[in-house]
Each structure stands twice: as C-alpha cells, then as structure tokens.
PDB file of N, CA and C in Angstrom:
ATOM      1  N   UNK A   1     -14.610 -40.989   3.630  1.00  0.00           N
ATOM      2  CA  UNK A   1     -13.838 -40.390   4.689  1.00  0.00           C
ATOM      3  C   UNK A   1     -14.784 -39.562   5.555  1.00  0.00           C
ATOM      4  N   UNK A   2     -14.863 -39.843   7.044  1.00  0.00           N
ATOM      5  CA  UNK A   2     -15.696 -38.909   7.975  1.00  0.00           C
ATOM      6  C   UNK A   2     -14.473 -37.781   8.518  1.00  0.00           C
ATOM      7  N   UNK A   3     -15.035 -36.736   8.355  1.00  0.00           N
ATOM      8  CA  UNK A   3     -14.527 -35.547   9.719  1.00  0.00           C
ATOM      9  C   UNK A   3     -15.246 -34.630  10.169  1.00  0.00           C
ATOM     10  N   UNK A   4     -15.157 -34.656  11.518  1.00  0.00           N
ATOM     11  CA  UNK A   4     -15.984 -33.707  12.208  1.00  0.00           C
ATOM     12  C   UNK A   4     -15.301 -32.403  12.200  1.00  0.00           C
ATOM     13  N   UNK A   5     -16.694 -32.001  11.736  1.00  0.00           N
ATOM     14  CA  UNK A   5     -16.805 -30.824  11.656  1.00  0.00           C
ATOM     15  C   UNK A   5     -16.978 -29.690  12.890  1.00  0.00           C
ATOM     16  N   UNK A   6     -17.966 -30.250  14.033  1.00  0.00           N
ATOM     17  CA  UNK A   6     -17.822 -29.655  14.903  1.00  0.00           C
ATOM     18  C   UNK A   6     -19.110 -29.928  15.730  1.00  0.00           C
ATOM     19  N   UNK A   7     -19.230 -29.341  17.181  1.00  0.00           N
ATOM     20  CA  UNK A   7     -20.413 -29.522  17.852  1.00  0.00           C
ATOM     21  C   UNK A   7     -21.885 -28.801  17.387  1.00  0.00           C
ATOM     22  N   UNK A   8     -23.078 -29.636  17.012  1.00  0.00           N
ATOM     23  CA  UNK A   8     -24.212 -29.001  17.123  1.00  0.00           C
ATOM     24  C   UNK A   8     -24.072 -27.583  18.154  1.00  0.00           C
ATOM     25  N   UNK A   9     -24.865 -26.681  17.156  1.00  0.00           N
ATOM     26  CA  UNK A   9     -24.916 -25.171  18.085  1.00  0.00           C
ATOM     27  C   UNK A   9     -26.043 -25.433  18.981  1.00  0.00           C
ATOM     28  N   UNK A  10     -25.756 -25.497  20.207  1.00  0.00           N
ATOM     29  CA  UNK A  10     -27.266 -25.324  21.451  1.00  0.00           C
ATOM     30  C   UNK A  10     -27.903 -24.653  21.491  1.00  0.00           C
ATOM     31  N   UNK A  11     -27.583 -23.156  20.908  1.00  0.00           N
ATOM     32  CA  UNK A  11     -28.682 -21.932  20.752  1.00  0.00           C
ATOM     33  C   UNK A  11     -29.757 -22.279  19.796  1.00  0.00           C
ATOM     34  N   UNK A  12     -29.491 -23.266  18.669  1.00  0.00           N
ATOM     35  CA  UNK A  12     -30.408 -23.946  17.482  1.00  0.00           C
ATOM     36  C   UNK A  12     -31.490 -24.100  17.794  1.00  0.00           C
ATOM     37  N   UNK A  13     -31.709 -25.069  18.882  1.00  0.00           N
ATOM     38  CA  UNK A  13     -33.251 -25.542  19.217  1.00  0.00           C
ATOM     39  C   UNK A  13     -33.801 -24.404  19.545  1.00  0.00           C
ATOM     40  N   UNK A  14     -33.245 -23.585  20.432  1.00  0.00           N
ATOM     41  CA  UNK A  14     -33.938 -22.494  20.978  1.00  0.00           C
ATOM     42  C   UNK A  14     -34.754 -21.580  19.909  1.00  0.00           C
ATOM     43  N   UNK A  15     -34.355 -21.939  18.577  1.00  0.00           N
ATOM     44  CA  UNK A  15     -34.834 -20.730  17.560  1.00  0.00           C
ATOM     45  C   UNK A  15     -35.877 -21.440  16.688  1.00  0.00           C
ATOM     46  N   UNK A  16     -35.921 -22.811  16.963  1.00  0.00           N
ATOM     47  CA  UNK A  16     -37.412 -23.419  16.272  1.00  0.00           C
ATOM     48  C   UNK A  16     -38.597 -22.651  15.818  1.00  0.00           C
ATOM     49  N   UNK A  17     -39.335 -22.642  15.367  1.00  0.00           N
ATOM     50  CA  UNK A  17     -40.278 -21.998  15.136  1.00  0.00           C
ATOM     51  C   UNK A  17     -41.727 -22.061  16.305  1.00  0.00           C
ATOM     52  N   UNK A  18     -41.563 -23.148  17.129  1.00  0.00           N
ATOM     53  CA  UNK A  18     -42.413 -23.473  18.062  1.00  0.00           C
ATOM     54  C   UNK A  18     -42.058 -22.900  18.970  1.00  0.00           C
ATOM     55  N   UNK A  19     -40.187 -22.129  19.194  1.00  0.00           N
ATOM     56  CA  UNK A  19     -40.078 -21.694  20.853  1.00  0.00           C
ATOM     57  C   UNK A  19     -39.909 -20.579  20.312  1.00  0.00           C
ATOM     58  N   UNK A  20     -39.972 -19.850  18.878  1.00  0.00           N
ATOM     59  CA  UNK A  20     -39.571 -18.544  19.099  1.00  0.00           C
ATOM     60  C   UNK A  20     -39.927 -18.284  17.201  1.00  0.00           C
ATOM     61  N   UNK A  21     -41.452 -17.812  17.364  1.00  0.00           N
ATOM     62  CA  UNK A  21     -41.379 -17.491  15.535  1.00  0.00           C
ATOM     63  C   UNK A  21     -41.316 -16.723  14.909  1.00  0.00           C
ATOM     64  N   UNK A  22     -40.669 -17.047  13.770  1.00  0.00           N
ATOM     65  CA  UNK A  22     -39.902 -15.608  12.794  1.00  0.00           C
ATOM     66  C   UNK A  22     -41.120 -15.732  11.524  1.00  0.00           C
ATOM     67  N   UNK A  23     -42.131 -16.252  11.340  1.00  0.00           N
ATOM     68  CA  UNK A  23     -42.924 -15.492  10.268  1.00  0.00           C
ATOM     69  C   UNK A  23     -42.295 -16.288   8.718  1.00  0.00           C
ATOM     70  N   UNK A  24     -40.984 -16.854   8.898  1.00  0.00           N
ATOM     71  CA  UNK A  24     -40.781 -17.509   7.463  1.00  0.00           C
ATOM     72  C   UNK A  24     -41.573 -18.861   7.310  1.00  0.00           C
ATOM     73  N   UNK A  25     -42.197 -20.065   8.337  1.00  0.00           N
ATOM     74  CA  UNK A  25     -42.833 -20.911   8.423  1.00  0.00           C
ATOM     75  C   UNK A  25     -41.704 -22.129   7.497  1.00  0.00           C
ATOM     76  N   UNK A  26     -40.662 -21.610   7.496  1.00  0.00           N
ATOM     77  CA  UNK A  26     -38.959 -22.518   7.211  1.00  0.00           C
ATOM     78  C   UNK A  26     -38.161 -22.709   8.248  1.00  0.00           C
ATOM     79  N   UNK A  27     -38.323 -21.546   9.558  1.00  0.00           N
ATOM     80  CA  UNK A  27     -37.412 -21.813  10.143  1.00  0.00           C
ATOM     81  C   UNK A  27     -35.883 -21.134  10.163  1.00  0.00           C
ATOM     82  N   UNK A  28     -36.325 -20.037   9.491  1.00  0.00           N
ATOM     83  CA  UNK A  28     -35.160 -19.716   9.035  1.00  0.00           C
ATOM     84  C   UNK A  28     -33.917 -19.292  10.017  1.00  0.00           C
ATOM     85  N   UNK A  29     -34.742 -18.924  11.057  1.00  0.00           N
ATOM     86  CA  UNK A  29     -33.479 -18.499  12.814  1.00  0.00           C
ATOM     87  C   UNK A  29     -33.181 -19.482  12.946  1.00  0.00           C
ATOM     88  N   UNK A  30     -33.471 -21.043  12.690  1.00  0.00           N
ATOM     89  CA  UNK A  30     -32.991 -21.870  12.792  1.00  0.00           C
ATOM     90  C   UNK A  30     -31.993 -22.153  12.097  1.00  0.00           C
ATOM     91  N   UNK A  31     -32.443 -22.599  11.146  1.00  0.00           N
ATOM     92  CA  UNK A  31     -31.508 -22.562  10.148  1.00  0.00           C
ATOM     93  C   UNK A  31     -30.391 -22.145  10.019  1.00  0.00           C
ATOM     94  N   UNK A  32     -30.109 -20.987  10.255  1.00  0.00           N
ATOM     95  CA  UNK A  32     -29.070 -20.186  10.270  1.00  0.00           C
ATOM     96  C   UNK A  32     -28.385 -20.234  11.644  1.00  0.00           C
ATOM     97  N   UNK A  33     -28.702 -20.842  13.078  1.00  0.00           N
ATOM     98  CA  UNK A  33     -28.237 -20.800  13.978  1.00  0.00           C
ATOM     99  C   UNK A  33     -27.456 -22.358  13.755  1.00  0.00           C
ATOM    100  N   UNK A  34     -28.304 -23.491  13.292  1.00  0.00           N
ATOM    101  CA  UNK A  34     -27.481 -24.676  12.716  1.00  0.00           C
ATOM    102  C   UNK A  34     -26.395 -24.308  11.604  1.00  0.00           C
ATOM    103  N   UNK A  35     -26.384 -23.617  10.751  1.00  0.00           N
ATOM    104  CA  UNK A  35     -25.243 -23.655   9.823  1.00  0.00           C
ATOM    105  C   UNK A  35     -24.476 -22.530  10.332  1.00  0.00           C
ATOM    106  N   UNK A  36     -24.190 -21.736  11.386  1.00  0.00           N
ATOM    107  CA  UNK A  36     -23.180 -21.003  11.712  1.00  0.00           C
ATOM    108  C   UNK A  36     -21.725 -21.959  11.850  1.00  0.00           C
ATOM    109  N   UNK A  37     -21.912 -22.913  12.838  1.00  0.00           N
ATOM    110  CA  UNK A  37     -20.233 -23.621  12.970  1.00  0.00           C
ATOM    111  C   UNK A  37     -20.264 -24.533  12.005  1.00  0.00           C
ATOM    112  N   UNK A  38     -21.111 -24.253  10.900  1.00  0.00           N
ATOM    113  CA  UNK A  38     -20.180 -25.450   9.581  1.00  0.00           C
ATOM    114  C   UNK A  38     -19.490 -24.054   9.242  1.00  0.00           C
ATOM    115  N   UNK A  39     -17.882 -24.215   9.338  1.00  0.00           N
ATOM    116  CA  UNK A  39     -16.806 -22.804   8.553  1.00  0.00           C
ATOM    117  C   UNK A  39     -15.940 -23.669   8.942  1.00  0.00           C
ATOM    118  N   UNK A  40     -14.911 -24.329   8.084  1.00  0.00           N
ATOM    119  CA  UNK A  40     -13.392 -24.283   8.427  1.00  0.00           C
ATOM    120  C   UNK A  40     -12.641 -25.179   7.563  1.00  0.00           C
ATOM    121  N   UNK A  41     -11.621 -25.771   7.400  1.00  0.00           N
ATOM    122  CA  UNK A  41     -10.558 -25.788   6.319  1.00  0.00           C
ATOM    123  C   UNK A  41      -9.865 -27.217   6.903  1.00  0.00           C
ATOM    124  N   UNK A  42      -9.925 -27.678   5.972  1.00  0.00           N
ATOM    125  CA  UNK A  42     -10.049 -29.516   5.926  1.00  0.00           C
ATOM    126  C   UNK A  42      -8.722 -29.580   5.649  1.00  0.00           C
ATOM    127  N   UNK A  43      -8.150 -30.977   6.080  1.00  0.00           N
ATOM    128  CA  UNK A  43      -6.325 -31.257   6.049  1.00  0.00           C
ATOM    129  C   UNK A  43      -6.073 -30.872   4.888  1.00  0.00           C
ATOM    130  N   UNK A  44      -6.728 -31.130   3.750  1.00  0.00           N
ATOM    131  CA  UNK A  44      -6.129 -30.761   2.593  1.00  0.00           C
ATOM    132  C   UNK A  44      -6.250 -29.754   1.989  1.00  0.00           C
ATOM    133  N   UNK A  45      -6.200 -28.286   2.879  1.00  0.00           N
ATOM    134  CA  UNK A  45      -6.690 -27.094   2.184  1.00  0.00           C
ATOM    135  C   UNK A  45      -7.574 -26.778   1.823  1.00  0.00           C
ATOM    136  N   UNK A  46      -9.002 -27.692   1.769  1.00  0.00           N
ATOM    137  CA  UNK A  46     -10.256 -27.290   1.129  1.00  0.00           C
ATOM    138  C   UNK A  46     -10.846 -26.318   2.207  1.00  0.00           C
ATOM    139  N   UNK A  47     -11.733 -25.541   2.088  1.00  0.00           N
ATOM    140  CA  UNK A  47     -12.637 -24.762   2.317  1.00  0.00           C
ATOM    141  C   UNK A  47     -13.972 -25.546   3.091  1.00  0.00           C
ATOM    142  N   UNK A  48     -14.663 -25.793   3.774  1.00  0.00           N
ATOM    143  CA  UNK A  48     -15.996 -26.027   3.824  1.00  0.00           C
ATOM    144  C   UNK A  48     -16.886 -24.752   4.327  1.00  0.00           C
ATOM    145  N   UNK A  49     -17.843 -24.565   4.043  1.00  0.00           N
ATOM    146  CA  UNK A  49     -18.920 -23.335   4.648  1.00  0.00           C
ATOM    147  C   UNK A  49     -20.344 -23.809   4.072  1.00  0.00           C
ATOM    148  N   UNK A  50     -21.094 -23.406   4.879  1.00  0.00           N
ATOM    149  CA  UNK A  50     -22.379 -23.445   4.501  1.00  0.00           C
ATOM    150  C   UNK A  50     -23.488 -22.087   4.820  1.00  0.00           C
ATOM    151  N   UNK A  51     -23.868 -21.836   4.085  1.00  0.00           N
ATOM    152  CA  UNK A  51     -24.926 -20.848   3.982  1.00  0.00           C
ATOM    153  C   UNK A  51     -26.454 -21.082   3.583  1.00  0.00           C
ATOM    154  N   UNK A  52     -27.230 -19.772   4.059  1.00  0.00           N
ATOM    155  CA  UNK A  52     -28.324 -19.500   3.455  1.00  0.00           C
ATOM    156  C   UNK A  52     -28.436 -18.157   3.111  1.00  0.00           C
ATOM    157  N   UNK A  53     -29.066 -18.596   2.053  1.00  0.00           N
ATOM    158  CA  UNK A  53     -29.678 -16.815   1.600  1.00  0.00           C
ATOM    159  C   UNK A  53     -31.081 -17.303   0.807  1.00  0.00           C
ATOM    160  N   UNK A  54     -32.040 -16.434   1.291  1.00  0.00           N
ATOM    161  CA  UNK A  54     -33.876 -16.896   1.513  1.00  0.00           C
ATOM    162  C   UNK A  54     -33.805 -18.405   1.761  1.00  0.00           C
ATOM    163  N   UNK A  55     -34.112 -19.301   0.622  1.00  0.00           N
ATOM    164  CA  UNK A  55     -34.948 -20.600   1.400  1.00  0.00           C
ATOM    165  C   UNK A  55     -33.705 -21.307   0.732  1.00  0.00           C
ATOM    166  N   UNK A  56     -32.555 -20.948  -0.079  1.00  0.00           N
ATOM    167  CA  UNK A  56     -31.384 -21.875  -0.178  1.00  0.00           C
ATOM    168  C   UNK A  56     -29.958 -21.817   0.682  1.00  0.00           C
ATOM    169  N   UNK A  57     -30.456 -23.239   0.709  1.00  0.00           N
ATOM    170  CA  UNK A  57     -29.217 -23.306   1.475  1.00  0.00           C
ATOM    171  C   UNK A  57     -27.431 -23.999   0.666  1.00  0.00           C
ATOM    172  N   UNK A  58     -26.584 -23.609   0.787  1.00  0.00           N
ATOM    173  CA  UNK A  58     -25.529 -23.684  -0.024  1.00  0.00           C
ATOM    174  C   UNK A  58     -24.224 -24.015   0.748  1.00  0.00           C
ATOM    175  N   UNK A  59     -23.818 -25.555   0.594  1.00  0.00           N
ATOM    176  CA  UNK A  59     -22.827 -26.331   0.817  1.00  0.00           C
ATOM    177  C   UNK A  59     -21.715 -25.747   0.004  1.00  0.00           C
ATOM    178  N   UNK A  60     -20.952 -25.159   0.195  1.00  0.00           N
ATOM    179  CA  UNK A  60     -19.464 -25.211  -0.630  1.00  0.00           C
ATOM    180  C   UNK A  60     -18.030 -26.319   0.150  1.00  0.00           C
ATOM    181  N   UNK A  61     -17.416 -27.021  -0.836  1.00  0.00           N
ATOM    182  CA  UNK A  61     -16.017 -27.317  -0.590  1.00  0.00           C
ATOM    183  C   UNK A  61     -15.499 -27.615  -1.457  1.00  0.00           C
ATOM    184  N   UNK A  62     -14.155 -26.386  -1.248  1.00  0.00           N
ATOM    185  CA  UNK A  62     -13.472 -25.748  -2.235  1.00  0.00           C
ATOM    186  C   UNK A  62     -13.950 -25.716  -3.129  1.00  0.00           C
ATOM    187  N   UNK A  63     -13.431 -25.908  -4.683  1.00  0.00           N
ATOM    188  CA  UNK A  63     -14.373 -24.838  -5.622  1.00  0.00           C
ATOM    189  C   UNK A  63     -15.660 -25.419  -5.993  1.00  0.00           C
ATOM    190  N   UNK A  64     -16.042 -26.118  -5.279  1.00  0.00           N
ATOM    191  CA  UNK A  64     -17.111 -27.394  -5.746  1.00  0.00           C
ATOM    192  C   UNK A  64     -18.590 -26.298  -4.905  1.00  0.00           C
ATOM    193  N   UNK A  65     -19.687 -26.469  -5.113  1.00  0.00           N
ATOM    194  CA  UNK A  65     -20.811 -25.715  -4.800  1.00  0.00           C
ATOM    195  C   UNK A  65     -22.587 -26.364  -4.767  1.00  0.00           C
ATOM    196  N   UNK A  66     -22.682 -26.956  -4.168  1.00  0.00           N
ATOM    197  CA  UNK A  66     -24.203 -27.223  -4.502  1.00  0.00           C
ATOM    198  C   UNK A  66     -25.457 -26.931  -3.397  1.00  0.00           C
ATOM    199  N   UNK A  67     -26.144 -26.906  -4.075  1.00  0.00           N
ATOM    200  CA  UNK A  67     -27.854 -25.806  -3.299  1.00  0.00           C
ATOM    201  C   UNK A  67     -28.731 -26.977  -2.813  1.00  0.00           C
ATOM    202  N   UNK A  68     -29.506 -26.610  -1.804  1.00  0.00           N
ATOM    203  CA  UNK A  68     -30.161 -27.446  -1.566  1.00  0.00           C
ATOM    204  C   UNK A  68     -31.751 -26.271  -1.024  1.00  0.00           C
ATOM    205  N   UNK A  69     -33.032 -26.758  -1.605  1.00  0.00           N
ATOM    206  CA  UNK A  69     -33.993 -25.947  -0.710  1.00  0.00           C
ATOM    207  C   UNK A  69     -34.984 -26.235   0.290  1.00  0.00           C
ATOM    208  N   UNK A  70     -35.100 -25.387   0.893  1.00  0.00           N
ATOM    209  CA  UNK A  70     -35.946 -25.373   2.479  1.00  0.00           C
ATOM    210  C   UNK A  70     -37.489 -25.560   1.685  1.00  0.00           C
ATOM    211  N   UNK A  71     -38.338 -26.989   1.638  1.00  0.00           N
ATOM    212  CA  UNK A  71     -39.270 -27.076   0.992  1.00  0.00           C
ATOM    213  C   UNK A  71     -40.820 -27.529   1.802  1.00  0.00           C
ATOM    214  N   UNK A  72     -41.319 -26.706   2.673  1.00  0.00           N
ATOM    215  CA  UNK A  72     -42.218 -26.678   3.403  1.00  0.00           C
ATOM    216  C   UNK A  72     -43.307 -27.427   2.635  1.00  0.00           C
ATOM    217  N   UNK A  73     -43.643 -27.755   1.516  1.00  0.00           N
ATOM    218  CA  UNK A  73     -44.591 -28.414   1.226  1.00  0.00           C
ATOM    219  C   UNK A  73     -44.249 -30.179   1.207  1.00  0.00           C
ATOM    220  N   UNK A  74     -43.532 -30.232   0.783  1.00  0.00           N
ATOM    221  CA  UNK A  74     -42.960 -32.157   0.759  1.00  0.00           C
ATOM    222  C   UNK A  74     -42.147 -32.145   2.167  1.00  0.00           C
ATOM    223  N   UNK A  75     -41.632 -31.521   2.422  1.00  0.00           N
ATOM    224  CA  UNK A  75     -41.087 -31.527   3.805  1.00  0.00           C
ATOM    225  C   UNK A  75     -41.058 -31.346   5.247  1.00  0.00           C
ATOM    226  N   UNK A  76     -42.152 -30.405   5.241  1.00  0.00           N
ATOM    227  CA  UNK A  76     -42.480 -29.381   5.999  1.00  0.00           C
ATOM    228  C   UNK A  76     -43.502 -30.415   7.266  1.00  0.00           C
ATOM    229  N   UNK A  77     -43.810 -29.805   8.015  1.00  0.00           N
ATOM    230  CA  UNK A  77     -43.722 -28.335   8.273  1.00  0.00           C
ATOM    231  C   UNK A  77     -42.626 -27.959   9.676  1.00  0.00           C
ATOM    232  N   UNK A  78     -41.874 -29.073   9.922  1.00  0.00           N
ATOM    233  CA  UNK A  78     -41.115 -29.788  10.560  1.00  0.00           C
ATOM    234  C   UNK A  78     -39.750 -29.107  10.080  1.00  0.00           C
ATOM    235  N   UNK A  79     -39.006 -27.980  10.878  1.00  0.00           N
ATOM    236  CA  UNK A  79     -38.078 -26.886  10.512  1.00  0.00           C
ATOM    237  C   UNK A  79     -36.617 -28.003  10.533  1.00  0.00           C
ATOM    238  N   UNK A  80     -36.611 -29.205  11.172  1.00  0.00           N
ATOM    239  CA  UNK A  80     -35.174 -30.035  11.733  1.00  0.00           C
ATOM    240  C   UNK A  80     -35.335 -30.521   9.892  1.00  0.00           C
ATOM    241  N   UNK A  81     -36.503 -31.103   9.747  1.00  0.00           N
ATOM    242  CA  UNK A  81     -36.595 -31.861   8.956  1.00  0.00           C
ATOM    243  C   UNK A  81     -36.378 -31.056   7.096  1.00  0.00           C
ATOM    244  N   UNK A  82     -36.886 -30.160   7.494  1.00  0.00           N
ATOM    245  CA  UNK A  82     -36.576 -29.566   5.948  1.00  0.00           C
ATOM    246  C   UNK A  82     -35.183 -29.115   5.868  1.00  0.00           C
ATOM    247  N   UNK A  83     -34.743 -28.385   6.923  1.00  0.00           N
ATOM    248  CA  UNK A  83     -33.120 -28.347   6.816  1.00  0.00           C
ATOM    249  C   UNK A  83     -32.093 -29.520   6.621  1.00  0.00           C
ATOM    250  N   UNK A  84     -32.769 -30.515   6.788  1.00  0.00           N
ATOM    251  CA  UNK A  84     -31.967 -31.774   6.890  1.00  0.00           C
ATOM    252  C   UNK A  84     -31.874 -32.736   5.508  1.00  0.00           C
ATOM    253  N   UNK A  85     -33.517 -32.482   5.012  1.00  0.00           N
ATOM    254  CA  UNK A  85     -33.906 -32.257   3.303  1.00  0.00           C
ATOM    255  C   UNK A  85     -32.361 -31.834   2.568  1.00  0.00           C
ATOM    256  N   UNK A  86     -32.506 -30.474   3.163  1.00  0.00           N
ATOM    257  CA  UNK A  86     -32.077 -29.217   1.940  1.00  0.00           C
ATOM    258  C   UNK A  86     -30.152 -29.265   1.905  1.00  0.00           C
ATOM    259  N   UNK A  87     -30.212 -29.939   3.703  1.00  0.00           N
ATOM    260  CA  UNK A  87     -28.385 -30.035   3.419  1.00  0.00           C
ATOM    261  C   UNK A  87     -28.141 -31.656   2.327  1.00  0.00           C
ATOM    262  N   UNK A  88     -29.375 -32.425   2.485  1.00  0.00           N
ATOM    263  CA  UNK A  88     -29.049 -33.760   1.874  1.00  0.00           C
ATOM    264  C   UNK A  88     -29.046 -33.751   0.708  1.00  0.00           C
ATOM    265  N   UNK A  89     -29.914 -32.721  -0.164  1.00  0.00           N
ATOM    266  CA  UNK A  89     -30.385 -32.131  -1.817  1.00  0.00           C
ATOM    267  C   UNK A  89     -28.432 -31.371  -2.127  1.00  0.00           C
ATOM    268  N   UNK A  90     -28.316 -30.843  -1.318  1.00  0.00           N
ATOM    269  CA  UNK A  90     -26.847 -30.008  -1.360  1.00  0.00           C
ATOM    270  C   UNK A  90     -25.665 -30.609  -1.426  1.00  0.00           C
ATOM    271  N   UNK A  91     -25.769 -31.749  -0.305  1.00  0.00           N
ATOM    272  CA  UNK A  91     -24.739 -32.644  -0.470  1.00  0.00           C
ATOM    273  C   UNK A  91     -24.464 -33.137  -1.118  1.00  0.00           C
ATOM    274  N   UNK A  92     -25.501 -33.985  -1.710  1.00  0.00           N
ATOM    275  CA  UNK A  92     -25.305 -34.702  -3.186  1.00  0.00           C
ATOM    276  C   UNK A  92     -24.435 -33.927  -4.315  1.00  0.00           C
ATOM    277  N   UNK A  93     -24.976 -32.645  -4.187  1.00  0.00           N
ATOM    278  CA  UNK A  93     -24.383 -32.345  -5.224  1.00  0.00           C
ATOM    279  C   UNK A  93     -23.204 -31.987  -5.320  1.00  0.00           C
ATOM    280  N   UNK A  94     -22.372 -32.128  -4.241  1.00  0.00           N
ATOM    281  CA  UNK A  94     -21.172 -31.666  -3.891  1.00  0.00           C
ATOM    282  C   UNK A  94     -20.103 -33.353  -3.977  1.00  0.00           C
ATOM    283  N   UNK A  95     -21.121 -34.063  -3.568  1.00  0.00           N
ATOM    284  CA  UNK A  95     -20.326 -35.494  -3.260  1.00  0.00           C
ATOM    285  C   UNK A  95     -20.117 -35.809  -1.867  1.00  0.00           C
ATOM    286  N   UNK A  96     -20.406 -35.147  -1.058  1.00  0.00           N
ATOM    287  CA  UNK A  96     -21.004 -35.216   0.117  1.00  0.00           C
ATOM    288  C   UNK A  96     -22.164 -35.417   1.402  1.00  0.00           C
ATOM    289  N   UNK A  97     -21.494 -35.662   2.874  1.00  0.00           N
ATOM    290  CA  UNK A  97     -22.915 -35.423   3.237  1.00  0.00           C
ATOM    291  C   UNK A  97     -22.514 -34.835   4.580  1.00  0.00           C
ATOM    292  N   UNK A  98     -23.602 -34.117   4.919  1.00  0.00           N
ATOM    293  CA  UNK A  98     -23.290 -33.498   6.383  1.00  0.00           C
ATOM    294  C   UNK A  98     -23.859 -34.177   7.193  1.00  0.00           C
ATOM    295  N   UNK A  99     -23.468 -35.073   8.465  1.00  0.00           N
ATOM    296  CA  UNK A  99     -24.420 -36.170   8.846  1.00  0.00           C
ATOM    297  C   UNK A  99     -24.160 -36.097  10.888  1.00  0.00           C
ATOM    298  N   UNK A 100     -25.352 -36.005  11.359  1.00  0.00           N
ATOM    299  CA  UNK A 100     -25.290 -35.415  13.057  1.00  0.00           C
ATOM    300  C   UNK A 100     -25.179 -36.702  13.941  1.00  0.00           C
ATOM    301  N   UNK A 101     -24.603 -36.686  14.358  1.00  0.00           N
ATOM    302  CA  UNK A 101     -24.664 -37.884  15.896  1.00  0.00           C
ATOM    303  C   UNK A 101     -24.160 -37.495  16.958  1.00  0.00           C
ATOM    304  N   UNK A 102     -25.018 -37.560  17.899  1.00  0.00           N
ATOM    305  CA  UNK A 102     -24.853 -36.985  19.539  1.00  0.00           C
ATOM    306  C   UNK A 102     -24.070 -35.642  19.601  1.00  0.00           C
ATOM    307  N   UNK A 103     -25.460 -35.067  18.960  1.00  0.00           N
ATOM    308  CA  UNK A 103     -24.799 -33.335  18.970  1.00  0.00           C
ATOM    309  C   UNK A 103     -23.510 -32.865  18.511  1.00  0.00           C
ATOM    310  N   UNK A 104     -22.947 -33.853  17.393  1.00  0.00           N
ATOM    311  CA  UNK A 104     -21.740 -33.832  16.477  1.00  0.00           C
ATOM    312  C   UNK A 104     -21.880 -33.425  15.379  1.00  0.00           C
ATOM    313  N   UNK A 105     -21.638 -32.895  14.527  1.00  0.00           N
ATOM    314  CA  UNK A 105     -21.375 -32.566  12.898  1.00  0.00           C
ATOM    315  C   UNK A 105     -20.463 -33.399  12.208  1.00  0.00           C
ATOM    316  N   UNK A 106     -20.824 -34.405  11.393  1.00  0.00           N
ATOM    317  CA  UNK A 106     -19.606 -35.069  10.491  1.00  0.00           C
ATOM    318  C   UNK A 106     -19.534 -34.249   9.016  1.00  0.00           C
ATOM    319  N   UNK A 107     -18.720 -34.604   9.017  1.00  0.00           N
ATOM    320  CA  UNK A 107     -18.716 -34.170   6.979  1.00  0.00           C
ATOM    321  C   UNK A 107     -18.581 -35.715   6.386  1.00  0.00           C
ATOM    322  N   UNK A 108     -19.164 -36.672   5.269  1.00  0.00           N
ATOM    323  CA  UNK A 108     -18.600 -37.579   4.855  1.00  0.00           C
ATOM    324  C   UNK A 108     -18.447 -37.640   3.457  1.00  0.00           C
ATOM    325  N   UNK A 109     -17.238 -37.814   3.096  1.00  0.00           N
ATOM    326  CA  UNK A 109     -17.076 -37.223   1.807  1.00  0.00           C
ATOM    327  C   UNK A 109     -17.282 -39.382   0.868  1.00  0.00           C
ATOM    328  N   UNK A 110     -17.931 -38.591  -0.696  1.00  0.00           N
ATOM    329  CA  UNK A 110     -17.866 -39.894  -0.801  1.00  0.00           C
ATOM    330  C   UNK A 110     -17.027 -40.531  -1.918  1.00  0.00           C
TER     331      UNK A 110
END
C-alpha cells in the first residue's frame, strides 16, 4: 500500500553541508529539515513520525519502532545519500519504506 505522506521540505537542500556547514560532516541541518513533515496519522489510526537524535534516525508507526544510522564511512560523504541509507536501515525494520518522487514523500507499507 503507497500513501503520501507529503511534499519534500524546500528549505532541505538549502541546509546541505556544501551550502551551509554545521561541523557534524552527517548533515545533520539536513537531516532534520527532511524529516520535519514526516508527522501525521494514517486512515487507520496509526501514528507515523520520524526523528533524529545524534546520528539515529527513528521511523515510528504506531507501536512498531525501528533505527536506522547516518553512516559517513560506507555511505558518506554524500548527506542525501546517508539519510536515505539510514531511513532504508529503519524502514526495514518497521516493514516499511519511505520512498521520494518529484519532491513527494510516499510511505509504502509492505
């Protein structure tokens, strides 16, 4: 099942580490400017949100929970690309995936 979740945030790119650096060499203004509009509550009452706190990042829906990490050495050094790693390490573990097309957010549950 796909549902969108919502529009890519435009302020995101702006916080790359190439147009504007924060010293984590993860990306982390990024990061966190991409997972702000994953928040909101699926037809069937579930929960979705996503967070970070330091280099994990954390998929929840409803009581279900899985981590994924920001891994600059196998991933790196490429800030789109390790976040994209760390939501795919997360998803899995949830049974999910968070997946982008033309500045869209899907959720696809599997």
């Amino acid at each position: 099942m796909r549902i969108r979740i919502g529009d890519v945030n435009p302020k995101a790119e702006a916080q790359l580490p190439e147009n504007e650096p924060d010293g984590s060499s993860v990306g982390v203004n990024y990061t966190d400017a991409y997972l702000k509009p994953i928040k909101l509550t699926l037809e069937d009452g579930r929960k979705l949100t996503a967070t970070r706190r330091g280099l994990k990042v954390t998929l929840k829906l409803g009581t279900v929970s899985g981590d994924g990490l920001l891994r600059r050495i196998e991933h790196g050094p490429d800030a789109k690309n390790m976040l994209r790693q760390a939501l795919e390490e997360a998803g899995e573990a949830i049974g999910a995936e968070i997946v982008e097309e033309d500045g869209v957010l899907y959720l696809e549950t599997m």
